[in-house]
PDB file of N, CA and C in Angstrom:
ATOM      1  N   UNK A   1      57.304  34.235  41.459  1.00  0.00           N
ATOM      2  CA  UNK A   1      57.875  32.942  41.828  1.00  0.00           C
ATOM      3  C   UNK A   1      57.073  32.360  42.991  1.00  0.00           C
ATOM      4  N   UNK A   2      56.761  31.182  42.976  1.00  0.00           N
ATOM      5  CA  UNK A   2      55.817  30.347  44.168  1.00  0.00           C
ATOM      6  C   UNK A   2      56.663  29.850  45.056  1.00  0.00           C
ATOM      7  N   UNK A   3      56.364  29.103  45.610  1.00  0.00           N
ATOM      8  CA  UNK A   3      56.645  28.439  46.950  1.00  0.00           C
ATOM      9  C   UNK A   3      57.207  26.823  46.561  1.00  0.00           C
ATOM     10  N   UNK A   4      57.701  26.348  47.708  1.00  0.00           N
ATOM     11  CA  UNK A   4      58.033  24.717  47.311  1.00  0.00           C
ATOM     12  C   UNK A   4      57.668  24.041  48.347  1.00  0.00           C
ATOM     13  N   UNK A   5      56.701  23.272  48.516  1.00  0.00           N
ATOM     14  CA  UNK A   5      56.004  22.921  49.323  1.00  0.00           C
ATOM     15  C   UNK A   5      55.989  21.039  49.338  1.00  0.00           C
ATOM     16  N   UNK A   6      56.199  20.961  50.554  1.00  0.00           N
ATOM     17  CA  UNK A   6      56.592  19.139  50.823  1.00  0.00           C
ATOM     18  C   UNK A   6      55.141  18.960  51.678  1.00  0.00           C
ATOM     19  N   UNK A   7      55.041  18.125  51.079  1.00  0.00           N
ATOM     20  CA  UNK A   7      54.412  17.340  51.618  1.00  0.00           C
ATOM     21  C   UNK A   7      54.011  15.785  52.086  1.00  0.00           C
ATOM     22  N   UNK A   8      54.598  15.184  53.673  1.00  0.00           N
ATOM     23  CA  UNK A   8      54.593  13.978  54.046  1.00  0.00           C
ATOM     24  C   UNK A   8      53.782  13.204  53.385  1.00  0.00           C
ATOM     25  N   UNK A   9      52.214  12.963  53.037  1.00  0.00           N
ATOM     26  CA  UNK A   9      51.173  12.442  52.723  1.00  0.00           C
ATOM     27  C   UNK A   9      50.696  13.147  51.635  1.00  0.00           C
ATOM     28  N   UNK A  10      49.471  12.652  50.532  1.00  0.00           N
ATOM     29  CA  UNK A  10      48.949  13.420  49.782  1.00  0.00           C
ATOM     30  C   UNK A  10      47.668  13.714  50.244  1.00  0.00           C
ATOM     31  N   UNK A  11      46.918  14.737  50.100  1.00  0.00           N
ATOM     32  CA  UNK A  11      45.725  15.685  50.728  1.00  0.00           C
ATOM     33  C   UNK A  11      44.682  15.708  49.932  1.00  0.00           C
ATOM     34  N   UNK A  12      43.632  15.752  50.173  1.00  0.00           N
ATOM     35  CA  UNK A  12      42.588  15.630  49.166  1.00  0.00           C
ATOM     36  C   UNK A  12      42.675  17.015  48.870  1.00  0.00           C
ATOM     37  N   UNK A  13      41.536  16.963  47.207  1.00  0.00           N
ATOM     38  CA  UNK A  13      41.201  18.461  46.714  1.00  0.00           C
ATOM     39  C   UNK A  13      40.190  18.882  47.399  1.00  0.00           C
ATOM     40  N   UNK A  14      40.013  20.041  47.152  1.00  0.00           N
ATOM     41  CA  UNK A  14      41.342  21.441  46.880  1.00  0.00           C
ATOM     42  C   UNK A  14      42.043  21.444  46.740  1.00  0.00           C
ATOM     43  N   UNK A  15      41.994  21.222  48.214  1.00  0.00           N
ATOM     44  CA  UNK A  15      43.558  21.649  48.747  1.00  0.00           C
ATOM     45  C   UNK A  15      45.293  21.142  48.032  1.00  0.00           C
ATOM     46  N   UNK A  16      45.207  20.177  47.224  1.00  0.00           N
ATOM     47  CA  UNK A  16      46.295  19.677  46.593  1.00  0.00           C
ATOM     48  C   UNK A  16      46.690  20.493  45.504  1.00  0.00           C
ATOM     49  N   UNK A  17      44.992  21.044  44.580  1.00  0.00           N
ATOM     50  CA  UNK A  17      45.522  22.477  43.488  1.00  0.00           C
ATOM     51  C   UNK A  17      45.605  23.609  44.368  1.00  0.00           C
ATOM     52  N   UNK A  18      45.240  24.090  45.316  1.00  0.00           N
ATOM     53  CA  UNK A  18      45.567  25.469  45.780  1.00  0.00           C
ATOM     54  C   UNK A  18      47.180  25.241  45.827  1.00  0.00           C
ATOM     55  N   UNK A  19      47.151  24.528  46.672  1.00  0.00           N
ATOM     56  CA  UNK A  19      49.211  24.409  46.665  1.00  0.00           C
ATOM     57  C   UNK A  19      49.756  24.453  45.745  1.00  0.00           C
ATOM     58  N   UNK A  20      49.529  23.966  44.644  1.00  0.00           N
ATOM     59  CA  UNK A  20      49.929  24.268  43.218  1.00  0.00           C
ATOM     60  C   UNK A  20      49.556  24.761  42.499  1.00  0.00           C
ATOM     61  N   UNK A  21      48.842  25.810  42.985  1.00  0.00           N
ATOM     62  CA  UNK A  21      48.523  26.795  41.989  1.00  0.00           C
ATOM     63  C   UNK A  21      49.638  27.675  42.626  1.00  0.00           C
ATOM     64  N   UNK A  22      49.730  27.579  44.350  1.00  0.00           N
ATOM     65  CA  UNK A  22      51.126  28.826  44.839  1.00  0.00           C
ATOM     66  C   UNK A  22      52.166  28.544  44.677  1.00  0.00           C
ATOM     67  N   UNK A  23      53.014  27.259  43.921  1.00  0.00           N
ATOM     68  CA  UNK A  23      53.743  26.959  43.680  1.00  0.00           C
ATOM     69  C   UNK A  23      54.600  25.061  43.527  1.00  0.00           C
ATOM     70  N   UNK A  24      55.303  24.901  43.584  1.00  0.00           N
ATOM     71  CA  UNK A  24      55.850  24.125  44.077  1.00  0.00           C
ATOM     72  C   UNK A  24      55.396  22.567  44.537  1.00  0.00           C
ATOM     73  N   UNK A  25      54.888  21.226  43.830  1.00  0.00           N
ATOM     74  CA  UNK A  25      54.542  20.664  44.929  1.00  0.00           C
ATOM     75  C   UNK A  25      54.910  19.316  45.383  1.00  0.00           C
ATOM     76  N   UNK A  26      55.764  18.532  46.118  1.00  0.00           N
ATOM     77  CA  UNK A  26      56.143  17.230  46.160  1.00  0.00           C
ATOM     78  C   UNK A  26      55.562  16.480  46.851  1.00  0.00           C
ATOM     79  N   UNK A  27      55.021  15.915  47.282  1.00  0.00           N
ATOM     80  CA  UNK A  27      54.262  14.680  47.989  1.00  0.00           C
ATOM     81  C   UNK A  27      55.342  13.096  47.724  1.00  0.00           C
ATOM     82  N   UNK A  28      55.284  12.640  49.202  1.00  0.00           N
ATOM     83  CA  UNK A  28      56.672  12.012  49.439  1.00  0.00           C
ATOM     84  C   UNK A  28      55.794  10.794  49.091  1.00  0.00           C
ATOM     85  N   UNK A  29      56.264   9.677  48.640  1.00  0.00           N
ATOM     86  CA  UNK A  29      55.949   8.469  48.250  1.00  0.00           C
ATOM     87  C   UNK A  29      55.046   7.404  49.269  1.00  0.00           C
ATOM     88  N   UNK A  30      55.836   7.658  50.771  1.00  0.00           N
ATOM     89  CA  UNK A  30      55.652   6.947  51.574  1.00  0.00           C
ATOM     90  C   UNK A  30      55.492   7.666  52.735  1.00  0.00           C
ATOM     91  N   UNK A  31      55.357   7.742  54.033  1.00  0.00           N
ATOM     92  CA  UNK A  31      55.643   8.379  55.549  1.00  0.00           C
ATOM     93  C   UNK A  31      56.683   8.470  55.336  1.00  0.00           C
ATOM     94  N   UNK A  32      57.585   9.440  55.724  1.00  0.00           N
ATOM     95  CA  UNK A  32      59.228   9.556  55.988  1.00  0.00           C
ATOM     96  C   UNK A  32      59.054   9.064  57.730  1.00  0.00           C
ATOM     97  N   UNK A  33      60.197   8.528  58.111  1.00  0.00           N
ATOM     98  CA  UNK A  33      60.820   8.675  59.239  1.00  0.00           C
ATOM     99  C   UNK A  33      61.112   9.995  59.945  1.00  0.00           C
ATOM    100  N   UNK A  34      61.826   9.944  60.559  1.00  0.00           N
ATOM    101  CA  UNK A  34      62.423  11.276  61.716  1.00  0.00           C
ATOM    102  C   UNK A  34      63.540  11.724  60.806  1.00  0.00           C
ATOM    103  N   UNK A  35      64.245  10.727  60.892  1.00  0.00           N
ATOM    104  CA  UNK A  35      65.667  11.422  60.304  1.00  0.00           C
ATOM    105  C   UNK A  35      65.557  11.518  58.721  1.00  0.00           C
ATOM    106  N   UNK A  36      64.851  10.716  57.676  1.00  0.00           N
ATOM    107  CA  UNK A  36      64.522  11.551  56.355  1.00  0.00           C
ATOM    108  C   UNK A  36      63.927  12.913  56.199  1.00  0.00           C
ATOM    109  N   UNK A  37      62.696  13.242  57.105  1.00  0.00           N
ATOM    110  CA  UNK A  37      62.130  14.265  56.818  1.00  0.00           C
ATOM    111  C   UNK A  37      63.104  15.639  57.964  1.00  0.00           C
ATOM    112  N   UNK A  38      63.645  14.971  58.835  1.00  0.00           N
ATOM    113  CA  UNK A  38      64.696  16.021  59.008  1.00  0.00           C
ATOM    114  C   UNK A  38      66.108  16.449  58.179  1.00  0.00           C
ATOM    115  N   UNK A  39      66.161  15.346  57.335  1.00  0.00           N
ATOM    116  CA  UNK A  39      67.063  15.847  55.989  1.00  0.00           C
ATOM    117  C   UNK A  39      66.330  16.742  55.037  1.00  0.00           C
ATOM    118  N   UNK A  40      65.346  16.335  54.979  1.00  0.00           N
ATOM    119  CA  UNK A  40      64.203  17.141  53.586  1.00  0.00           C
ATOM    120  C   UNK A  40      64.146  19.092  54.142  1.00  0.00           C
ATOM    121  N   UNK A  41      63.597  18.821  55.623  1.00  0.00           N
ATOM    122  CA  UNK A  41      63.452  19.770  56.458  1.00  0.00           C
ATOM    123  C   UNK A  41      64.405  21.134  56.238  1.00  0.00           C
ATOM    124  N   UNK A  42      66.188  20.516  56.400  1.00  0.00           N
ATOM    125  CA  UNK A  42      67.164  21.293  56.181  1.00  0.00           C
ATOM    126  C   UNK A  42      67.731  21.139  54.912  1.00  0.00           C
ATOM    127  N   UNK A  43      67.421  20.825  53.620  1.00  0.00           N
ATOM    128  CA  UNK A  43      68.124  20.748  52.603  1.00  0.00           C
ATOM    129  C   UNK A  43      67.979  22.032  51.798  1.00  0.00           C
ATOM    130  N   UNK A  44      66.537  23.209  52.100  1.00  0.00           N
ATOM    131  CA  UNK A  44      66.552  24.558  51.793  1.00  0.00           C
ATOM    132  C   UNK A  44      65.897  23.937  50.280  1.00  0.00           C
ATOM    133  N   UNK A  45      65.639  22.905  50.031  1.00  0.00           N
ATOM    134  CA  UNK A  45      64.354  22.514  48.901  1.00  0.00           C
ATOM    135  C   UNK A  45      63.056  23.446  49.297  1.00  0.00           C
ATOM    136  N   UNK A  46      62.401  23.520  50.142  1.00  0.00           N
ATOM    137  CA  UNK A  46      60.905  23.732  50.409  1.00  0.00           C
ATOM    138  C   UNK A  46      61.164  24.402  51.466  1.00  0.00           C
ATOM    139  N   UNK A  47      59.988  25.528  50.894  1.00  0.00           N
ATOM    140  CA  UNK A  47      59.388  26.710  52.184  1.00  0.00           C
ATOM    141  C   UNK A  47      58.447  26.135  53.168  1.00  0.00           C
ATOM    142  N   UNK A  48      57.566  25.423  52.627  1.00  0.00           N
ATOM    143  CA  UNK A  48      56.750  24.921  54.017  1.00  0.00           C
ATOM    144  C   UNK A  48      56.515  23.166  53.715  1.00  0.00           C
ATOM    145  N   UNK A  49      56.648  22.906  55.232  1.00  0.00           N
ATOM    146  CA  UNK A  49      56.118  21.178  54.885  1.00  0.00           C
ATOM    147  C   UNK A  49      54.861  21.275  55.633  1.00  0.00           C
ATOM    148  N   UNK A  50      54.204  20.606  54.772  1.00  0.00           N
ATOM    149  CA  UNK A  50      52.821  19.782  55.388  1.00  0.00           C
ATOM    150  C   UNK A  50      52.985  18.575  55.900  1.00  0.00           C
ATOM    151  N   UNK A  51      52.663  18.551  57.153  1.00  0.00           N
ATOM    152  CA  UNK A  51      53.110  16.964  58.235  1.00  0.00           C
ATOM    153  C   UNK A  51      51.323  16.170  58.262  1.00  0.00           C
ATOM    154  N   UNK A  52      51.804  15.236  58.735  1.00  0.00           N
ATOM    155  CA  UNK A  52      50.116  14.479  59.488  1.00  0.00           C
ATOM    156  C   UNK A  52      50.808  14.336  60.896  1.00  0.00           C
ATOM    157  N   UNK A  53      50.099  13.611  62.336  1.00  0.00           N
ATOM    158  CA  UNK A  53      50.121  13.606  63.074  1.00  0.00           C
ATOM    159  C   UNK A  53      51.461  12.802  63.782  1.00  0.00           C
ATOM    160  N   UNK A  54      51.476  12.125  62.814  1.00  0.00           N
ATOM    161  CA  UNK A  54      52.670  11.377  62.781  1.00  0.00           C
ATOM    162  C   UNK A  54      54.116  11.495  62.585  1.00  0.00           C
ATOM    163  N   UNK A  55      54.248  12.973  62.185  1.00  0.00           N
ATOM    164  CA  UNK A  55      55.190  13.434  61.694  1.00  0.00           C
ATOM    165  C   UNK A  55      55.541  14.739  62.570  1.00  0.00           C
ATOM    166  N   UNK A  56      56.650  13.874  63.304  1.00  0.00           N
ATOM    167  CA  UNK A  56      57.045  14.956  65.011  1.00  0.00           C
ATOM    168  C   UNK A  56      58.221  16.089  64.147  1.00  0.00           C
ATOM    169  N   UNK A  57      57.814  17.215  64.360  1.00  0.00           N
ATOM    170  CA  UNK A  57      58.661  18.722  64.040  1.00  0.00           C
ATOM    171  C   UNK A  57      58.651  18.408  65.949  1.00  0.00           C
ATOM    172  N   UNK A  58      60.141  18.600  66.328  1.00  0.00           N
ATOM    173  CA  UNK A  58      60.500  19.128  67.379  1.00  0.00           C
ATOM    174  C   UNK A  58      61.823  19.945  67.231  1.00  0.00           C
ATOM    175  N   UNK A  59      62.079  20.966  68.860  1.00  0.00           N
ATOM    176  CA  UNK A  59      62.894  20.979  68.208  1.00  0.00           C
ATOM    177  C   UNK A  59      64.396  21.299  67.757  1.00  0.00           C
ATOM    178  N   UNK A  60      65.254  19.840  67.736  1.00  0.00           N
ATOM    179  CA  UNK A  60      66.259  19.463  67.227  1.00  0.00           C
ATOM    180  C   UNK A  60      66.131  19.484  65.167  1.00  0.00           C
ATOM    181  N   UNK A  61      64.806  18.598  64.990  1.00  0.00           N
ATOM    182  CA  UNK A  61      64.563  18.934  63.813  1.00  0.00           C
ATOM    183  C   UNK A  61      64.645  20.327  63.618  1.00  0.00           C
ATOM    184  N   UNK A  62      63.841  21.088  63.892  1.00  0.00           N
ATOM    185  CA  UNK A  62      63.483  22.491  63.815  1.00  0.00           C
ATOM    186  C   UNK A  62      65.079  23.295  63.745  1.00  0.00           C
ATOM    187  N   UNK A  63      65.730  22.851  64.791  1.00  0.00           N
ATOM    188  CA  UNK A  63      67.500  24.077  64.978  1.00  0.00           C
ATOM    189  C   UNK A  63      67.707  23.981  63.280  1.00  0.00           C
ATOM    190  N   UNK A  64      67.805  22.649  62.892  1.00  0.00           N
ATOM    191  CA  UNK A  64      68.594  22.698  61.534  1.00  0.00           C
ATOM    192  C   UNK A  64      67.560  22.853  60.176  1.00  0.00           C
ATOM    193  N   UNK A  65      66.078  23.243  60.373  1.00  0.00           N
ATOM    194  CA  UNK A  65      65.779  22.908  59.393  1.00  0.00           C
ATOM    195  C   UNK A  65      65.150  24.527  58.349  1.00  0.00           C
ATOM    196  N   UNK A  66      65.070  24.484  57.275  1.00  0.00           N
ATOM    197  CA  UNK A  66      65.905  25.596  56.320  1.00  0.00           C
ATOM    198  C   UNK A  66      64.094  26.273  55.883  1.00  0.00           C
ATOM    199  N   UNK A  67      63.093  25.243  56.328  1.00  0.00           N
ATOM    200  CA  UNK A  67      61.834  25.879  55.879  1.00  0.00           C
ATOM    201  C   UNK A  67      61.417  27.182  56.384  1.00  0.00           C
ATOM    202  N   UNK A  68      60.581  27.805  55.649  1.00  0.00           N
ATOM    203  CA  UNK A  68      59.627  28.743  56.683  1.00  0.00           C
ATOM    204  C   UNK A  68      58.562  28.831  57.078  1.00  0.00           C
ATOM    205  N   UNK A  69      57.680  27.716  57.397  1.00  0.00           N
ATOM    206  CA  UNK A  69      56.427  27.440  57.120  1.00  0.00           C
ATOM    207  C   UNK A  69      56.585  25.796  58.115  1.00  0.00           C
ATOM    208  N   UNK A  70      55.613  25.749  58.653  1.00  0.00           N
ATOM    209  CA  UNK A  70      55.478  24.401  59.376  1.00  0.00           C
ATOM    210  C   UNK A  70      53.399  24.031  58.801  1.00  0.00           C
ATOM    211  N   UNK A  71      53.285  23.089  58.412  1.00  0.00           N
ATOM    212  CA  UNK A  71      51.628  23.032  58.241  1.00  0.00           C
ATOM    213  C   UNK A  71      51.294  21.652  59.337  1.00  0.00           C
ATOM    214  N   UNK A  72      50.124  21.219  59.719  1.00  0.00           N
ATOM    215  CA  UNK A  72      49.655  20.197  59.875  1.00  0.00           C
ATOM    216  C   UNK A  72      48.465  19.847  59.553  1.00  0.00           C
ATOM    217  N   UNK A  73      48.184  18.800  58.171  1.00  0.00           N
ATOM    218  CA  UNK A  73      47.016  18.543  57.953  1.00  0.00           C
ATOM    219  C   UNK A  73      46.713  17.489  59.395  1.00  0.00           C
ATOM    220  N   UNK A  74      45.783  17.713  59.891  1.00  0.00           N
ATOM    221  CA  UNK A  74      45.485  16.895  61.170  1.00  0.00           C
ATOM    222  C   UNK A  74      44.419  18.269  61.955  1.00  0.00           C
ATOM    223  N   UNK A  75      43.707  16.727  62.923  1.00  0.00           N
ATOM    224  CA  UNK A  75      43.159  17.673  64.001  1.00  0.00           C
ATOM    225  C   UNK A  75      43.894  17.593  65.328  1.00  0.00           C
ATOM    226  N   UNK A  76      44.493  18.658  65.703  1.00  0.00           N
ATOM    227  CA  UNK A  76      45.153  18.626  66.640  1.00  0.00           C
ATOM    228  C   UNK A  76      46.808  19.336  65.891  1.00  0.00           C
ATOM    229  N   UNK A  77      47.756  19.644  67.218  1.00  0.00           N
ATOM    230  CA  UNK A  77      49.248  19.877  66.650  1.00  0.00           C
ATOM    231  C   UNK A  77      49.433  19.191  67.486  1.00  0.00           C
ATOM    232  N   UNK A  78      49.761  18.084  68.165  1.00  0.00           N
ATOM    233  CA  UNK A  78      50.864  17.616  68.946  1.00  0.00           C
ATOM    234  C   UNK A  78      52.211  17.307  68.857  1.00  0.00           C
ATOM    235  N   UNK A  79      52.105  16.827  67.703  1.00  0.00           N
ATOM    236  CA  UNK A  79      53.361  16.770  67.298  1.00  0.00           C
ATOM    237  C   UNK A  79      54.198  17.782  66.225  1.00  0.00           C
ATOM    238  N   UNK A  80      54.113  18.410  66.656  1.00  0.00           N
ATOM    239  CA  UNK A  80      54.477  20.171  66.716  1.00  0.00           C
ATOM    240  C   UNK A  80      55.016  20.796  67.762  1.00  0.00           C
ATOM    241  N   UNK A  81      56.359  20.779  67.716  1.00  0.00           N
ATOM    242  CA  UNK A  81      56.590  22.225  69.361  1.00  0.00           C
ATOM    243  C   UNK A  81      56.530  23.009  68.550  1.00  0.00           C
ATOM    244  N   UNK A  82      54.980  24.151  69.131  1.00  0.00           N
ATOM    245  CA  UNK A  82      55.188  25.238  68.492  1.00  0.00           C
ATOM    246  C   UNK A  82      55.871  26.522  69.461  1.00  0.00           C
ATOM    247  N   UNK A  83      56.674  26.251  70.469  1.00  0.00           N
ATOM    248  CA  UNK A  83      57.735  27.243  70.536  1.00  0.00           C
ATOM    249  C   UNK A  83      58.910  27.488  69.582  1.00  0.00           C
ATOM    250  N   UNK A  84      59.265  26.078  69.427  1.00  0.00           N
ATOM    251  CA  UNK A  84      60.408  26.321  68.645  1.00  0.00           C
ATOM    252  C   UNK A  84      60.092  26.572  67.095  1.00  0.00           C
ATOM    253  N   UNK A  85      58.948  26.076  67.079  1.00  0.00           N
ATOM    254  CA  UNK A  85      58.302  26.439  65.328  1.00  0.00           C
ATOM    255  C   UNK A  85      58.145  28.120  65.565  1.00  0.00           C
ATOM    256  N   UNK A  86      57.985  28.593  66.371  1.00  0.00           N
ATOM    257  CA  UNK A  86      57.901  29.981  66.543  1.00  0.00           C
ATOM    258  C   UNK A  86      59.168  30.694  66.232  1.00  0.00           C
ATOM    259  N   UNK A  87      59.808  30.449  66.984  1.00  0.00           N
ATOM    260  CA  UNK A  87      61.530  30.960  67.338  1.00  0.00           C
ATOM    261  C   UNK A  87      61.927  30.966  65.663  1.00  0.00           C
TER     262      UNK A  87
END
């Protein structure tokens, strides 16, 4: 059984078949907001989301959210607490 994997933006190849070759793959239509992708986050749909820079995991998102996996296609994490992505 694979993985279910969200993803904010769509990613160039490869990388779009590797993810689906491990399972799972949704790519959201548009940017989500804060509070959509913190619904997506905790709904226990998807093991890992793939964010862009734009897409703040902090974390309040993080207390409630059901993934196990945090990604960021981007250079840089800023918008990432990775303490609480740790915890």
């Amino acid at each position: 059984m694979g993985h279910d994997f969200l993803l904010t933006t769509a990613i160039p190849e490869p990388g779009l078949q590797l993810l689906s070759d491990a399972g799972q793959v949704t790519v959201l239509p548009e940017p989500p907001d804060y509070a959509t992708l913190s619904a997506l986050c905790a709904s226990g749909d998807y093991d890992v989301v793939l964010t862009q820079l734009r897409d703040v995991i902090d974390g309040p998102l993080l207390a409630n959210a059901r993934v196990k996996g945090v990604s960021n296609y981007a250079v840089g994490y800023n918008n990432i607490d990775v303490d609480a992505a740790t915890r």
